[in-house]
C-alpha atoms as a PDB file:
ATOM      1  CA  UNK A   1      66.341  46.856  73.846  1.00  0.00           C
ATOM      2  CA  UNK A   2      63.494  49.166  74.552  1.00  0.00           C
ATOM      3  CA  UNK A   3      61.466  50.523  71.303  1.00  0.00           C
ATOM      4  CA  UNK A   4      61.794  54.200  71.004  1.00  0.00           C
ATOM      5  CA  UNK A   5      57.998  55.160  70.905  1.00  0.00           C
ATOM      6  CA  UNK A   6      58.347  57.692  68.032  1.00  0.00           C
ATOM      7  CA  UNK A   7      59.552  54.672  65.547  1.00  0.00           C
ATOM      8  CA  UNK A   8      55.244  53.888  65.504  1.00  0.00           C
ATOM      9  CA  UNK A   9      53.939  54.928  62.330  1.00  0.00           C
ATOM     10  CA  UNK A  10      51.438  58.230  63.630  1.00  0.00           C
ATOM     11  CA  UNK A  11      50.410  60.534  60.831  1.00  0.00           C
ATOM     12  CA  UNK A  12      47.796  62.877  60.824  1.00  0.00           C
ATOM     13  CA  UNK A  13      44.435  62.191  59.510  1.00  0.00           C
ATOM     14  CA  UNK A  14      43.182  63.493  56.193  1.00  0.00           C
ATOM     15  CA  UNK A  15      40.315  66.333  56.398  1.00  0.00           C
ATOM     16  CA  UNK A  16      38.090  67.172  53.180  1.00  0.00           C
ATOM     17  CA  UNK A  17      36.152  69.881  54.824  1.00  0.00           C
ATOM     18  CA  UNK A  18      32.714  68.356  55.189  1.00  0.00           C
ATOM     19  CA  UNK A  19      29.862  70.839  56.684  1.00  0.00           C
ATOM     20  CA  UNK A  20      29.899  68.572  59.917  1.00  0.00           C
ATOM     21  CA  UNK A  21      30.456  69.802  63.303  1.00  0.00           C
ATOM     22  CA  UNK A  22      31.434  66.168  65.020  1.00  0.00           C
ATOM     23  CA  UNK A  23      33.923  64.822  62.498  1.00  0.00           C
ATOM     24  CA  UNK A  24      35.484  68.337  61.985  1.00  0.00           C
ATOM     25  CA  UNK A  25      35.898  68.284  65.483  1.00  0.00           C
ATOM     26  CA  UNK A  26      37.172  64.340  66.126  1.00  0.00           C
ATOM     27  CA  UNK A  27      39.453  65.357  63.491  1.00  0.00           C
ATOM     28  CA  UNK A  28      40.835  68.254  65.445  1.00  0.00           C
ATOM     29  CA  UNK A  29      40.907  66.461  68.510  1.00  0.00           C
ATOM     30  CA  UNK A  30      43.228  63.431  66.318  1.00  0.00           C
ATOM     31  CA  UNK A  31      45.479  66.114  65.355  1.00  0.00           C
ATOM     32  CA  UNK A  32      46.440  67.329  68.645  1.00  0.00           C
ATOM     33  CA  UNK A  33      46.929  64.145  69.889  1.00  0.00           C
ATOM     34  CA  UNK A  34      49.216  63.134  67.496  1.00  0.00           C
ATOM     35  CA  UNK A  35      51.189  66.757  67.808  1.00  0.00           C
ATOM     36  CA  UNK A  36      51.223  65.232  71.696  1.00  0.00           C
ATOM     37  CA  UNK A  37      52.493  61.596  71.249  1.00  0.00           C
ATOM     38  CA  UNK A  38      54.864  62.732  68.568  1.00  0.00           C
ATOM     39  CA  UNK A  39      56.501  66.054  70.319  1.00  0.00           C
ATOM     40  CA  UNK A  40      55.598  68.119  66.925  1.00  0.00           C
ATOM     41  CA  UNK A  41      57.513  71.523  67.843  1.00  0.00           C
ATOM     42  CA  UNK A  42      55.498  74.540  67.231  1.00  0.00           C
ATOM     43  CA  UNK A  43      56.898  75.606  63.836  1.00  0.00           C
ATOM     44  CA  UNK A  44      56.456  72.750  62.137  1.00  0.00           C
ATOM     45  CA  UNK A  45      52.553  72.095  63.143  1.00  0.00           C
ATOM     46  CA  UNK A  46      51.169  74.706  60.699  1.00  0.00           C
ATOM     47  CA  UNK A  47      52.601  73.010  57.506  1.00  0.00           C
ATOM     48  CA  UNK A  48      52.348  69.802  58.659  1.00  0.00           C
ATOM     49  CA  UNK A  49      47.967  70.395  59.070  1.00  0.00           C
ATOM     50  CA  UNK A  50      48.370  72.495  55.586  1.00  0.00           C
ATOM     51  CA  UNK A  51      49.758  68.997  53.445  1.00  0.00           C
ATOM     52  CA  UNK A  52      46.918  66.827  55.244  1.00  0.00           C
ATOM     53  CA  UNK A  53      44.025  69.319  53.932  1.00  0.00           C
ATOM     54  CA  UNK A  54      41.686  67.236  50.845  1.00  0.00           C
ATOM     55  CA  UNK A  55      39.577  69.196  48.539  1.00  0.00           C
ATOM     56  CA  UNK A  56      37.154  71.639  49.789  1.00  0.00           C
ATOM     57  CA  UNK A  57      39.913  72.371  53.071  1.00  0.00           C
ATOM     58  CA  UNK A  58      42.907  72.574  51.041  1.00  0.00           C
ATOM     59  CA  UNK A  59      40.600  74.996  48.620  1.00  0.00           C
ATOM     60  CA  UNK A  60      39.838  77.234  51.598  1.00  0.00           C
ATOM     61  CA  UNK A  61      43.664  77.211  52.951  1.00  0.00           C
ATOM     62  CA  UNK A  62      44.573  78.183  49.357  1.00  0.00           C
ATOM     63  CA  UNK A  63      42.629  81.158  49.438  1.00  0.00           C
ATOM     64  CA  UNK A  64      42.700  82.508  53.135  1.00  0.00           C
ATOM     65  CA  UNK A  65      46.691  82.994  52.117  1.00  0.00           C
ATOM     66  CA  UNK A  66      46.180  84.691  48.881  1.00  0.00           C
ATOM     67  CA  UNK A  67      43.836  87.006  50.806  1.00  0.00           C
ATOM     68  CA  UNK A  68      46.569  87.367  53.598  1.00  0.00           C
ATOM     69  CA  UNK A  69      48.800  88.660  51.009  1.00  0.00           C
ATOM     70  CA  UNK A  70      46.639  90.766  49.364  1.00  0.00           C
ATOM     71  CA  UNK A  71      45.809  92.600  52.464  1.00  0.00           C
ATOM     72  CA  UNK A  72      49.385  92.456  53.687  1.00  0.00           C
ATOM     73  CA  UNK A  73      49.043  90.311  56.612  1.00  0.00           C
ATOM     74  CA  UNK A  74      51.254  87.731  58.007  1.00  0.00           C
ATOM     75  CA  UNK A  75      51.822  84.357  57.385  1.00  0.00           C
ATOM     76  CA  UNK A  76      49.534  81.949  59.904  1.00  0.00           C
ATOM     77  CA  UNK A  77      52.584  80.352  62.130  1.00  0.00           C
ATOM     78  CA  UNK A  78      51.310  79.208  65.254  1.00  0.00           C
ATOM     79  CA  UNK A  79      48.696  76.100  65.274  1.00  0.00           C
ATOM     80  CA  UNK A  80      46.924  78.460  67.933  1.00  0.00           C
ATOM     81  CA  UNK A  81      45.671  81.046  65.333  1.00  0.00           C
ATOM     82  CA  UNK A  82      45.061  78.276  62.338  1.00  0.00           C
ATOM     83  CA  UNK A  83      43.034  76.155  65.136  1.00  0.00           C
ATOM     84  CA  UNK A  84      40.992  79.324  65.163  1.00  0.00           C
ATOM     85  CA  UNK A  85      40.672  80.250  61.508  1.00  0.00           C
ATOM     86  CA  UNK A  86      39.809  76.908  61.014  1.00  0.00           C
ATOM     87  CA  UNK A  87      37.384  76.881  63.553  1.00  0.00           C
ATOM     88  CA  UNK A  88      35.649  79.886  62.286  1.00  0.00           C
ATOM     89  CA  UNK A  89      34.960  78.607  58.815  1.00  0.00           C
ATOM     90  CA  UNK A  90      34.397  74.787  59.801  1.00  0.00           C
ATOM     91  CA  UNK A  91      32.317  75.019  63.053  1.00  0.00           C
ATOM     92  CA  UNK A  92      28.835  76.673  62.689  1.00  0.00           C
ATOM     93  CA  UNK A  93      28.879  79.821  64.932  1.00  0.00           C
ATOM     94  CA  UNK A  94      25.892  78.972  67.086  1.00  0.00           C
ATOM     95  CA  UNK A  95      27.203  75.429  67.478  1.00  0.00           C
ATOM     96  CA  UNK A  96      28.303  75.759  71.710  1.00  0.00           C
ATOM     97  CA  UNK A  97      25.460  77.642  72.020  1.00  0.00           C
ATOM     98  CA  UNK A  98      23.217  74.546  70.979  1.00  0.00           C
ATOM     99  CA  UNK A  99      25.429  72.474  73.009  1.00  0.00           C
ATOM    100  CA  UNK A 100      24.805  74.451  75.819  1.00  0.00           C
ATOM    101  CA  UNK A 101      21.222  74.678  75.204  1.00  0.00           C
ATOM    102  CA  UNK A 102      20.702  70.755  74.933  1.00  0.00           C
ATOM    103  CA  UNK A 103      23.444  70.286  78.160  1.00  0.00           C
ATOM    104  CA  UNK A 104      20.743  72.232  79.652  1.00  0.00           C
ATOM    105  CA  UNK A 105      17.825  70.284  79.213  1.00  0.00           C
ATOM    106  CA  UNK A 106      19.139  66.457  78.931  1.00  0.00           C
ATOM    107  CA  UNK A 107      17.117  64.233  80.979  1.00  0.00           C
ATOM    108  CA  UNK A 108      17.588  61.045  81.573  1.00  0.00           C
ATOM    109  CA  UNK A 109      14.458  59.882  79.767  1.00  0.00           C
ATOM    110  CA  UNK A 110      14.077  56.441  78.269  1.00  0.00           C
ATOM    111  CA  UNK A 111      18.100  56.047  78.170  1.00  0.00           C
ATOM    112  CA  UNK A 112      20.213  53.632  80.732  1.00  0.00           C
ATOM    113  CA  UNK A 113      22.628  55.630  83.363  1.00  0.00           C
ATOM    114  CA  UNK A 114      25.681  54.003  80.895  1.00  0.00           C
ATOM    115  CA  UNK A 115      24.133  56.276  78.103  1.00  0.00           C
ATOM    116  CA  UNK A 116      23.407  59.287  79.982  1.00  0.00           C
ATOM    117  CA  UNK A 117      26.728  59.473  81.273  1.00  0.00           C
ATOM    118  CA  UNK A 118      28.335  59.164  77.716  1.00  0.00           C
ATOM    119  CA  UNK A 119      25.555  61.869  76.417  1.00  0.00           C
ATOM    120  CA  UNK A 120      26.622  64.020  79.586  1.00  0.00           C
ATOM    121  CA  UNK A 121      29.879  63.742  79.605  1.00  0.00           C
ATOM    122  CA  UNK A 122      30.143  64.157  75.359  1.00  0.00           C
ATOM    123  CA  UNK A 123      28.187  67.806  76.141  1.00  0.00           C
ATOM    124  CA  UNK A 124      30.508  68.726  78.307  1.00  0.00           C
ATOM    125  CA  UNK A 125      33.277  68.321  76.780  1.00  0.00           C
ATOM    126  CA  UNK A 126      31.919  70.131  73.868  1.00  0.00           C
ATOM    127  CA  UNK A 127      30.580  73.108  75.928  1.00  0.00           C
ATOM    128  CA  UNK A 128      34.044  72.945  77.398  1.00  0.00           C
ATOM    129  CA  UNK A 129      32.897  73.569  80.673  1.00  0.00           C
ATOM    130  CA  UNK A 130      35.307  75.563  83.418  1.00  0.00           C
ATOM    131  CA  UNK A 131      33.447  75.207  86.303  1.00  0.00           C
ATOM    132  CA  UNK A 132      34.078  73.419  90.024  1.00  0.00           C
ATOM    133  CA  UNK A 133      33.034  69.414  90.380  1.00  0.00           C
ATOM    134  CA  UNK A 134      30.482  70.324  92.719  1.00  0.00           C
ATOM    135  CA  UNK A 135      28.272  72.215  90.044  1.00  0.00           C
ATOM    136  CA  UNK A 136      28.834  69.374  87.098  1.00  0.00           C
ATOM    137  CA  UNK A 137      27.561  66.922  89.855  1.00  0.00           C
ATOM    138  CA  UNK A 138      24.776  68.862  90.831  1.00  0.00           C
ATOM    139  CA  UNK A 139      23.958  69.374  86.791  1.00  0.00           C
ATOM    140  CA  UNK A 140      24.561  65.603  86.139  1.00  0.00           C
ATOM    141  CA  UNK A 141      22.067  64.570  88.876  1.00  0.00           C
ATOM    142  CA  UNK A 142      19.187  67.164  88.068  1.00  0.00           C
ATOM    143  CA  UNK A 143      19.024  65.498  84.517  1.00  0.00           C
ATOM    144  CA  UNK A 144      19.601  62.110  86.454  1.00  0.00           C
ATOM    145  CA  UNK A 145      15.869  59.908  86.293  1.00  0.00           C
ATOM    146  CA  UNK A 146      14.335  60.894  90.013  1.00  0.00           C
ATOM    147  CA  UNK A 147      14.003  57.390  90.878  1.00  0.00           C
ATOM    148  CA  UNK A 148      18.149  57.112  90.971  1.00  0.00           C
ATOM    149  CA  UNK A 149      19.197  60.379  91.603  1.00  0.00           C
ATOM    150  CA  UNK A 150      17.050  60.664  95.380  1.00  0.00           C
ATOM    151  CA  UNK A 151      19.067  57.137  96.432  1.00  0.00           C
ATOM    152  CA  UNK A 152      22.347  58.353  94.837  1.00  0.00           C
ATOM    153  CA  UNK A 153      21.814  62.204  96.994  1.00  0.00           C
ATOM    154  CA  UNK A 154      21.925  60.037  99.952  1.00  0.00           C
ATOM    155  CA  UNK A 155      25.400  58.062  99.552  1.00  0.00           C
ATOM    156  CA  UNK A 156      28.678  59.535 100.094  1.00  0.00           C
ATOM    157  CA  UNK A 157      30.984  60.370  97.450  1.00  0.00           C
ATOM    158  CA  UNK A 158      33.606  63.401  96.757  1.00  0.00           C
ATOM    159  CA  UNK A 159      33.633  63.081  92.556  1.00  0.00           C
ATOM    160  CA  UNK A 160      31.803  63.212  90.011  1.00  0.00           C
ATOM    161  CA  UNK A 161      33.316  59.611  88.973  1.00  0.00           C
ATOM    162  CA  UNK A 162      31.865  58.169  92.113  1.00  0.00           C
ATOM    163  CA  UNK A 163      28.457  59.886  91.497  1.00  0.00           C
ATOM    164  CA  UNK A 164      28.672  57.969  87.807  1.00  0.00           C
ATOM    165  CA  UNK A 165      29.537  54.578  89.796  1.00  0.00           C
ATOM    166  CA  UNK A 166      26.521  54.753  92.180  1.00  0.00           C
ATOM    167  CA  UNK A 167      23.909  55.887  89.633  1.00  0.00           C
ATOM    168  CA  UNK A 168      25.417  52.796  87.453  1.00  0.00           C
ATOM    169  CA  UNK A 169      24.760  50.170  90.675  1.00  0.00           C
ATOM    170  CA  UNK A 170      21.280  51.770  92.188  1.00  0.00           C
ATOM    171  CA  UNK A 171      19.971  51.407  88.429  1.00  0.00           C
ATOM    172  CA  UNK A 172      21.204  47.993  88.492  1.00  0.00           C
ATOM    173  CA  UNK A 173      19.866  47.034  92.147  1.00  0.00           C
ATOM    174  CA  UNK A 174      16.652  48.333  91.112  1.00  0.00           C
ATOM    175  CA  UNK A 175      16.436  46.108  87.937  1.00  0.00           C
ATOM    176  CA  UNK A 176      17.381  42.891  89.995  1.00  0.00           C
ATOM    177  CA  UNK A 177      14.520  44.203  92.334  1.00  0.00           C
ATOM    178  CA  UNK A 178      12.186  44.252  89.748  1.00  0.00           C
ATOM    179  CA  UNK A 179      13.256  41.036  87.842  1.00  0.00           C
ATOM    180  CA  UNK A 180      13.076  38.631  90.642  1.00  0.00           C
ATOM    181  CA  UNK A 181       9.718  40.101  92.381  1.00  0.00           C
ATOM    182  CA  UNK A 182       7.013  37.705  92.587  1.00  0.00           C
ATOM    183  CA  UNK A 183       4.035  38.643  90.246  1.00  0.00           C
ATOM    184  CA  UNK A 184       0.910  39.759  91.824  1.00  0.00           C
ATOM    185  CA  UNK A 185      -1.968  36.891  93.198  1.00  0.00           C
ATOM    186  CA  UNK A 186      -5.256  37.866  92.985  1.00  0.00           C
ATOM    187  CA  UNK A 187      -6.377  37.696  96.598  1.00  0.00           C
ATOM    188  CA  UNK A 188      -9.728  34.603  96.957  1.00  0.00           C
ATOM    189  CA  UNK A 189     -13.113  35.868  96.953  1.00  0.00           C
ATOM    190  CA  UNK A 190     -14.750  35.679 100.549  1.00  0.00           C
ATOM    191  CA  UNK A 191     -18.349  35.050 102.274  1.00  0.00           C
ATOM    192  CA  UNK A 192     -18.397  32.259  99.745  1.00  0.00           C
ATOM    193  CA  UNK A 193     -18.346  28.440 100.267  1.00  0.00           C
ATOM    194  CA  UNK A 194     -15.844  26.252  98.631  1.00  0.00           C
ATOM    195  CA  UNK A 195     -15.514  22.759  98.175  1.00  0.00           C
ATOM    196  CA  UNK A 196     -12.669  21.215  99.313  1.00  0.00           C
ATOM    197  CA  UNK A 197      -9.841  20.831  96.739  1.00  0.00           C
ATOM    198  CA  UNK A 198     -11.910  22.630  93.995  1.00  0.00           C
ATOM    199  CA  UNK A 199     -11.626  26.558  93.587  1.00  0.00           C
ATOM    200  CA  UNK A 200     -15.101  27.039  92.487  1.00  0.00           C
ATOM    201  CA  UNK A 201     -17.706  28.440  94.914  1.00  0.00           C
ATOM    202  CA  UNK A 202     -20.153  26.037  96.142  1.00  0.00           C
ATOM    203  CA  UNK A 203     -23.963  26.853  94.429  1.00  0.00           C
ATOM    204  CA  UNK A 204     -26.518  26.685  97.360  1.00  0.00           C
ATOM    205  CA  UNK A 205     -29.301  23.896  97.073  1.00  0.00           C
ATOM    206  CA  UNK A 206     -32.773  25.180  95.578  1.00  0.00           C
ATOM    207  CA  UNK A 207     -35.533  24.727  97.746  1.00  0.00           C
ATOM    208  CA  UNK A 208     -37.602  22.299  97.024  1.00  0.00           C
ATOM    209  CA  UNK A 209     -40.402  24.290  98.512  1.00  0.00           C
ATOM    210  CA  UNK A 210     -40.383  28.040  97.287  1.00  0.00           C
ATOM    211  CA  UNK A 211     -42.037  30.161  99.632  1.00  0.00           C
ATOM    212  CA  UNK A 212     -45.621  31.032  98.448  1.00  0.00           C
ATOM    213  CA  UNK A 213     -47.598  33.445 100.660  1.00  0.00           C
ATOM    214  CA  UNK A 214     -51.115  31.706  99.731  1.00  0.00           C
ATOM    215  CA  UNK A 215     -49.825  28.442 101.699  1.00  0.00           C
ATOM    216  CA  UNK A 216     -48.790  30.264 104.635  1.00  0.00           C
ATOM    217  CA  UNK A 217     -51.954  32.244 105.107  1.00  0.00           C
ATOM    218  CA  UNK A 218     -53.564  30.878 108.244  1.00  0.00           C
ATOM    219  CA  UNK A 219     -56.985  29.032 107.284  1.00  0.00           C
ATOM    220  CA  UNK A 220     -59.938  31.159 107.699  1.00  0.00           C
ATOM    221  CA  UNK A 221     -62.417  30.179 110.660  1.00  0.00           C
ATOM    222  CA  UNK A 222     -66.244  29.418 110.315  1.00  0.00           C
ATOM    223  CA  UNK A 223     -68.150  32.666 111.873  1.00  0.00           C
ATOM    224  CA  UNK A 224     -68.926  31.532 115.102  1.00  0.00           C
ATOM    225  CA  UNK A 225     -72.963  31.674 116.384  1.00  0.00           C
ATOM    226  CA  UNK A 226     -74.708  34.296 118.483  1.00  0.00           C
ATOM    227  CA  UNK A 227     -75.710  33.096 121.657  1.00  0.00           C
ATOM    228  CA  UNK A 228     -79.235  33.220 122.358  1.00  0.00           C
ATOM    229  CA  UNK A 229     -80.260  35.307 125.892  1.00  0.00           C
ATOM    230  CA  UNK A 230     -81.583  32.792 128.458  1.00  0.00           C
ATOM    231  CA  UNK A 231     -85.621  32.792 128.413  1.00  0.00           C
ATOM    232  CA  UNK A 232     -87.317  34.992 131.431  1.00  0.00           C
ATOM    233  CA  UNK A 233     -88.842  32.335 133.500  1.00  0.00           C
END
């Protein structure tokens, strides 16, 4: 007999309404899913959120309706318009806009392609980008490190998931490249004797007989006579 999927224990995570953008948002994120898997219908998503608020968030809910009432406004009923009131008071208003700003200017940098991707792909969620796969590649490889993204420009591929795949193997070809390359050898010093089977240069032999310009100087000659004239006979 096949399980029923909805007999799986899912509930929806508890949220104490902590100044922080990420888990306010994972939490978000948890309860949509679970409104997904468990085919919550629409009336019943407001008060289900409402009996999973802790503390500070159940604080806030408490008074956002006695304000409602006061002013003589509706009751929140759709998950659309409390995703947005809670929104407003959990996520800091400039937060997309600093997404957007650091989307803009991730490099690469001292991180593998793996952890790029992840940052990448982690901003754009975020940022909640609506634009064509063409552009996202083009961002992805402009923050790619040169030496990978001028190899990957060159293959073919038609997604950005096959852009991700060959920045993931050139980094890795390049790696293997530089593991297994033979370390420099100092080329051998030239114009120089060696002995044979020894690496030091052969010292040349003093001369026994250092030149000294007063042995070489030719000996000087005795002044030779004047010839007397012949006598007048």
């Amino acid at each position: 007999m096949q399980a029923n999927s909805n007999d799986f224990r899912v509930e929806i995570p508890e949220y104490e309404g902590k100044l922080d953008p990420e888990d306010f948002l994972d939490w978000l994120h948890t309860v949509e899913r679970v409104f997904e898997y468990k085919d919550v219908p629409e009336e019943k998503k407001v008060k289900l959120v409402a009996l999973r608020l802790r503390k500070y968030a159940s604080l806030w809910l408490t008074n956002l309706c006695a304000k409602r009432v006061r002013e003589r406004k509706a009751k929140i009923r759709t998950w659309e318009k409390m995703k947005a009131k809670l929104k407003a008071r959990f996520l800091p208003p400039t937060y997309v806009q600093d997404c957007y700003s650091h989307l803009h200017s991730l490099n690469q940098g001292n991180l593998s392609v793996e952890e790029y991707t992840r940052e990448f792909e982690k901003l754009v969620i975020k940022c909640d980008l609506l634009e064509p796969e063409d552009q996202t590649i083009v961002r992805y490889l402009g923050g790619l490190d040169p030496r990978y993204s001028n190899v990957v420009e060159l293959q073919v591929y038609t997604t950005f998931d096959e852009v991700c795949v060959l920045a993931h193997k050139v980094e890795q070809q390049m790696k293997a490249r530089e593991t297994f390359k033979p370390p420099n050898q100092k080329p051998p010093i030239r114009n120089q004797p060696f002995n044979k089977g020894s690496t030091q240069p052969v010292s040349k032999p003093q001369n026994p007989f250092p030149f000294n310009p007063q042995r070489t100087q030719a000996p000087q000659k005795a002044p030779v006579p004047p010839i007397p004239p012949n006598p007048i006979l």
